[in-house]
C-alpha atoms as a PDB file:
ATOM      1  CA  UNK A   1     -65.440  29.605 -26.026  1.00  0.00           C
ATOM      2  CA  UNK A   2     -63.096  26.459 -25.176  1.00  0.00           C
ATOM      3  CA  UNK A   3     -62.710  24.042 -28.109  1.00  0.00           C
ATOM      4  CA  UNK A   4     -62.011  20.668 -27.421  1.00  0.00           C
ATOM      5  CA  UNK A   5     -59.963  18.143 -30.048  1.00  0.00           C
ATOM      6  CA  UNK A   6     -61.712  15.536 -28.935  1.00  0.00           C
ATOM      7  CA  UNK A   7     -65.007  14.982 -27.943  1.00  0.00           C
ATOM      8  CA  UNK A   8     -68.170  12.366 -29.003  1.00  0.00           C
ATOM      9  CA  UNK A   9     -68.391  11.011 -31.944  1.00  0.00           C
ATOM     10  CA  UNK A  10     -64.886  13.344 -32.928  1.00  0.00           C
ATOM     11  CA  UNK A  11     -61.192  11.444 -33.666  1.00  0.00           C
ATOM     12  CA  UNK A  12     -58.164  13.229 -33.512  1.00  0.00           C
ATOM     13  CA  UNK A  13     -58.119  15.645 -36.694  1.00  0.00           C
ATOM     14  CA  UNK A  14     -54.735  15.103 -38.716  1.00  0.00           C
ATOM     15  CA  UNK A  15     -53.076  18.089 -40.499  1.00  0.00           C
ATOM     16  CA  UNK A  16     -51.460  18.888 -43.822  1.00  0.00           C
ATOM     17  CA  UNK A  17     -48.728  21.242 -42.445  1.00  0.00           C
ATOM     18  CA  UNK A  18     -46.820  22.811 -45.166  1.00  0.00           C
ATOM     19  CA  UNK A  19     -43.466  25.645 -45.199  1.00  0.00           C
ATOM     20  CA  UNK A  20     -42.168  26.715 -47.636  1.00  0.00           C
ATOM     21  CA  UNK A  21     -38.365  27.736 -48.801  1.00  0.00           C
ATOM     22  CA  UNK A  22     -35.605  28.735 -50.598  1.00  0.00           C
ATOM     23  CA  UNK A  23     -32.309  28.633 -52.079  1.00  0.00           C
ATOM     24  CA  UNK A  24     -29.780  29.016 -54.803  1.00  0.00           C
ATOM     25  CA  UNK A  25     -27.827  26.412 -56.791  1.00  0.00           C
ATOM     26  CA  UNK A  26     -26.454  25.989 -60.086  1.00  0.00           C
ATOM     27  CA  UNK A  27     -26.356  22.458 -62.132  1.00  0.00           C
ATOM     28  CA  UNK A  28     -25.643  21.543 -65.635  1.00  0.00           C
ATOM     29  CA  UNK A  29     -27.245  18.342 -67.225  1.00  0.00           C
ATOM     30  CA  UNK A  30     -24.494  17.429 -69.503  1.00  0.00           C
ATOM     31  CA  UNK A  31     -26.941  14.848 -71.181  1.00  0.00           C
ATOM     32  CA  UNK A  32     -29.935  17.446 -71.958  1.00  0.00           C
ATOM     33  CA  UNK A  33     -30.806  18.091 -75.335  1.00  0.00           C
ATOM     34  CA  UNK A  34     -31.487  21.765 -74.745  1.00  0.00           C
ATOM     35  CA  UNK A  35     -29.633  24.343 -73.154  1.00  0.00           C
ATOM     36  CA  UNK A  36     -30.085  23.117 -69.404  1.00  0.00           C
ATOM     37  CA  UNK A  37     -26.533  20.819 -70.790  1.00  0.00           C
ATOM     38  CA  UNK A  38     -25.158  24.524 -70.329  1.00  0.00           C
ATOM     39  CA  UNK A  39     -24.087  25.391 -66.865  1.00  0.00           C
ATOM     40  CA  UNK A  40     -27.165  27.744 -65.048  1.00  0.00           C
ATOM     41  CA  UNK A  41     -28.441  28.199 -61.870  1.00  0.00           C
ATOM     42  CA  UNK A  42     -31.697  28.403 -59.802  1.00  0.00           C
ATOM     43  CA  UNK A  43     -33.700  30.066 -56.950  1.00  0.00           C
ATOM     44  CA  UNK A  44     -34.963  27.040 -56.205  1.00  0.00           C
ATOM     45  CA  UNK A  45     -38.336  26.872 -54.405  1.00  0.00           C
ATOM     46  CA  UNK A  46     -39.035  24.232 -51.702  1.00  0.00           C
ATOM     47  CA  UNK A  47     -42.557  23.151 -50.314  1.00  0.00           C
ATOM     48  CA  UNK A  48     -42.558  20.462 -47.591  1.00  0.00           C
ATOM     49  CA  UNK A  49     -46.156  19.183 -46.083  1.00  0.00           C
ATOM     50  CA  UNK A  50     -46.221  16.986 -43.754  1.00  0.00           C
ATOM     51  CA  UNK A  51     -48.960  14.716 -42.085  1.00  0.00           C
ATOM     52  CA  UNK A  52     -49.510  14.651 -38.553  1.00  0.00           C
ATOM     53  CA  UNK A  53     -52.379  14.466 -36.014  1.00  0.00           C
ATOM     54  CA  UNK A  54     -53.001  17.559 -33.573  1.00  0.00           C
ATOM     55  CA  UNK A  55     -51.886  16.729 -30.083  1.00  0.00           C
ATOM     56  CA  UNK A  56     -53.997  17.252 -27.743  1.00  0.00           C
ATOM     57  CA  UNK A  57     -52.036  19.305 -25.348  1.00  0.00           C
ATOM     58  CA  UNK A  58     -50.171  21.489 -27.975  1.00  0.00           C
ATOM     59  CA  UNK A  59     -53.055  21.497 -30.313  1.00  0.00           C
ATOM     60  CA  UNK A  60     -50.100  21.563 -32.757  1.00  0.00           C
ATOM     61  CA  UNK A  61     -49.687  18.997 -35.591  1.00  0.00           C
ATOM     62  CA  UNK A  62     -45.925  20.046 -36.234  1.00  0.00           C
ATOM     63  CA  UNK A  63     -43.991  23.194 -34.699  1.00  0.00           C
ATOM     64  CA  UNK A  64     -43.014  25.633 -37.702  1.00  0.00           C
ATOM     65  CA  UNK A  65     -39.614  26.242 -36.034  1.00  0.00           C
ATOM     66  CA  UNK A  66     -38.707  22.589 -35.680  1.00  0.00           C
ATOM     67  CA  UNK A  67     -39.974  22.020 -39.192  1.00  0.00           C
ATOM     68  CA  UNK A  68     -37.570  24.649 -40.266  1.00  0.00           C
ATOM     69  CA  UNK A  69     -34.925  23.223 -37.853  1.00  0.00           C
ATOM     70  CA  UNK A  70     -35.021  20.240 -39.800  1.00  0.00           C
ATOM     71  CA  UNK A  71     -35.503  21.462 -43.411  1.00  0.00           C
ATOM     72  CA  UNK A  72     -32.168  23.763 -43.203  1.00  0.00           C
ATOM     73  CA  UNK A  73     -30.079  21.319 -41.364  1.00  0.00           C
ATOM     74  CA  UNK A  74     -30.827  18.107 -43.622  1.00  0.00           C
ATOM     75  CA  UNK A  75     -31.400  20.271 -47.174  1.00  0.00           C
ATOM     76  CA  UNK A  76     -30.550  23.785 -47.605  1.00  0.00           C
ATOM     77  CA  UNK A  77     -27.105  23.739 -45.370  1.00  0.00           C
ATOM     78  CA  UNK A  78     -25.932  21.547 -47.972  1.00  0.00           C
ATOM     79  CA  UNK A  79     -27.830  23.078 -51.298  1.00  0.00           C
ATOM     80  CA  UNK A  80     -28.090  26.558 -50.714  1.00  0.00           C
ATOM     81  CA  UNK A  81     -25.129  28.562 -53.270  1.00  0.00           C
ATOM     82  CA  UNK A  82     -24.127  24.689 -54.195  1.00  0.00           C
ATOM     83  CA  UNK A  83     -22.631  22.604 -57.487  1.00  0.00           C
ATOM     84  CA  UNK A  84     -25.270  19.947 -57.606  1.00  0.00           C
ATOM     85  CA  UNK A  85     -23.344  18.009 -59.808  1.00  0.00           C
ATOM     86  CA  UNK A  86     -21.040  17.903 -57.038  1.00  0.00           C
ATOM     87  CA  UNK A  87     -23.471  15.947 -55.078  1.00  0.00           C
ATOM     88  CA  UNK A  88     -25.610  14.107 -57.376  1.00  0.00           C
ATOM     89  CA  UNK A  89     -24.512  12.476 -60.782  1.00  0.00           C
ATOM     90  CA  UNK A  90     -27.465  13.633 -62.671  1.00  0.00           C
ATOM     91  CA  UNK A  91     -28.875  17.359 -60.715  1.00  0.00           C
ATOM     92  CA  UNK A  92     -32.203  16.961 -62.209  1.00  0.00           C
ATOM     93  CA  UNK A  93     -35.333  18.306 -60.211  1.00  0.00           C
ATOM     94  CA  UNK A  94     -36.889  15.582 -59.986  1.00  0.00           C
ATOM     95  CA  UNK A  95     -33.414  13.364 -58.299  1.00  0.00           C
ATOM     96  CA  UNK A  96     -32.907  16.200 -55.836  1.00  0.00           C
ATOM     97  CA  UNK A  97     -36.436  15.789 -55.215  1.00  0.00           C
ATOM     98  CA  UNK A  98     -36.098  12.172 -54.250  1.00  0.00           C
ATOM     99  CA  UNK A  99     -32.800  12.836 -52.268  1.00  0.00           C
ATOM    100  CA  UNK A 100     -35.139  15.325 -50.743  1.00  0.00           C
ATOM    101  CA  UNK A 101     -37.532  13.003 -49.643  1.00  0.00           C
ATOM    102  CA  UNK A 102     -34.984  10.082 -48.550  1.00  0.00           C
ATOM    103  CA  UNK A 103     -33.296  12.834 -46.114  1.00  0.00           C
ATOM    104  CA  UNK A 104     -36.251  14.336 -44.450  1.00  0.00           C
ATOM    105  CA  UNK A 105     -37.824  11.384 -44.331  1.00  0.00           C
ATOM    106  CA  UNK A 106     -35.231   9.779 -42.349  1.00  0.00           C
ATOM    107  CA  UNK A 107     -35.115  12.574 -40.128  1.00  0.00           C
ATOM    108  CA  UNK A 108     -38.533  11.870 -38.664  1.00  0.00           C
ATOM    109  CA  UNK A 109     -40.692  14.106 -40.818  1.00  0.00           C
ATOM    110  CA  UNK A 110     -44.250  12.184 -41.747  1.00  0.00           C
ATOM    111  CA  UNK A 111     -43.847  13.679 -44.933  1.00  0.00           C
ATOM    112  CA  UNK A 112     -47.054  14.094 -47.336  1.00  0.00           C
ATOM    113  CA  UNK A 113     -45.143  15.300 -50.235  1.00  0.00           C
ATOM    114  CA  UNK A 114     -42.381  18.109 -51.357  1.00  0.00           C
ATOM    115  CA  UNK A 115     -42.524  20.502 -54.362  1.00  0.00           C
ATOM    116  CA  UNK A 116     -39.634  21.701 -55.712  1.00  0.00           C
ATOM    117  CA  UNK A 117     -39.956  24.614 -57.981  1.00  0.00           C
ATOM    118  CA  UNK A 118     -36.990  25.471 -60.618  1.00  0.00           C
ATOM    119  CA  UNK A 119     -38.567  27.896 -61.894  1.00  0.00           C
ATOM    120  CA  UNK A 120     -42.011  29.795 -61.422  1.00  0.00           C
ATOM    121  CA  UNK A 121     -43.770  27.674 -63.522  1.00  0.00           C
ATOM    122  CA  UNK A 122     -41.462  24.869 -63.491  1.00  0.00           C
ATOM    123  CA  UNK A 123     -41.744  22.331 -60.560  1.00  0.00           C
ATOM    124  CA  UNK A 124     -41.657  18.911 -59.630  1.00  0.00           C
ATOM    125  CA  UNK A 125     -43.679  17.416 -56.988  1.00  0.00           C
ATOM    126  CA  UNK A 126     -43.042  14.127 -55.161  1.00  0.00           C
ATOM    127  CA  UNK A 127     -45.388  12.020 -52.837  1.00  0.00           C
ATOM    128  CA  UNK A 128     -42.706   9.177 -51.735  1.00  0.00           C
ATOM    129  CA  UNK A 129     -43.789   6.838 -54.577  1.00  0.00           C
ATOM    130  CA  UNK A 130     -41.844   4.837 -56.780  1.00  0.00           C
ATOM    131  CA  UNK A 131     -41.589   2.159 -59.643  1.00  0.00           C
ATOM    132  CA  UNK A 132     -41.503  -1.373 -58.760  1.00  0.00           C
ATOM    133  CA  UNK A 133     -38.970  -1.830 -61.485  1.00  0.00           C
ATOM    134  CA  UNK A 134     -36.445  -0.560 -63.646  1.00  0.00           C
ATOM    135  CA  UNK A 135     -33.195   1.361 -62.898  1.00  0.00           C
ATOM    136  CA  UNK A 136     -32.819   3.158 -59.110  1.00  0.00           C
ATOM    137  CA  UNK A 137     -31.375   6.201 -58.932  1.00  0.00           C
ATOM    138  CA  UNK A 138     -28.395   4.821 -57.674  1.00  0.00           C
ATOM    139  CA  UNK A 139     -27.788   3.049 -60.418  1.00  0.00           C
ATOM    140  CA  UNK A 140     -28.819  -0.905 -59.496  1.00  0.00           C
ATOM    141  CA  UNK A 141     -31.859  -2.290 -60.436  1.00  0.00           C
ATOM    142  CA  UNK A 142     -35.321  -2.993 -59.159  1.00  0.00           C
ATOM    143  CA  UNK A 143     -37.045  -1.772 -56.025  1.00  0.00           C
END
């Protein structure tokens, strides 16, 4: 049996494409009430879904390996057996999660969202959204 993408009455189906990965870092959050202020580190957990349509001639919405491709080059290359605070002035989940985001974005993934697990039962999960006001994580103000 031949199946067909397209046909009457059918659009192109779009895809939630997800991989996940891994690596190890250690950060300290020198303002943290608890013992995170302590320097520790994590086997961080990465999930990255992305949106895409299926192309008709592949009948692939995004190729694992090039997702992969991307993922280590951008992100793990420079987190995996890293100093976050190093690289970021406050290493919390969820700021990685946005530099995440900003660097895979800009790569040309049509990201959905990314999860990024600390711990087992510990994650963070961002979809690309953001406040409208207040600080930026850079430090200025507004959008």
């Amino acid at each position: 049996m031949h199946y067909e993408a397209r046909g009457p009455g059918r659009t192109i189906p779009a895809m939630l494409v997800a991989r996940d990965f891994r690596f190890e870092a250690a950060h300290q959050l020198p303002d943290h009430p608890g013992k995170c202020r302590h320097l520790h580190g994590h086997s961080y957990r990465l999930r990255v879904v992305c949106r895409a349509p299926v192309d008709e001639r592949t009948g692939l919405a995004i190729d694992f390996a090039e997702l992969k491709r991307i993922v280590h080059e951008e992100v793990l290359d420079l987190l995996d057996h890293a100093f976050l605070n190093e690289r970021f002035p406050i290493p919390s989940a969820e700021l990685v999660a946005v530099w995440i985001w900003d660097r895979l974005a800009a790569a040309g993934l049509t990201l959905d969202e990314i999860e990024l697990k600390e711990t087992e039962s510990c994650s963070v999960i961002y979809r690309g959204e953001g406040l409208s006001h207040g600080p930026r994580i850079d430090g200025g103000e507004g959008p």
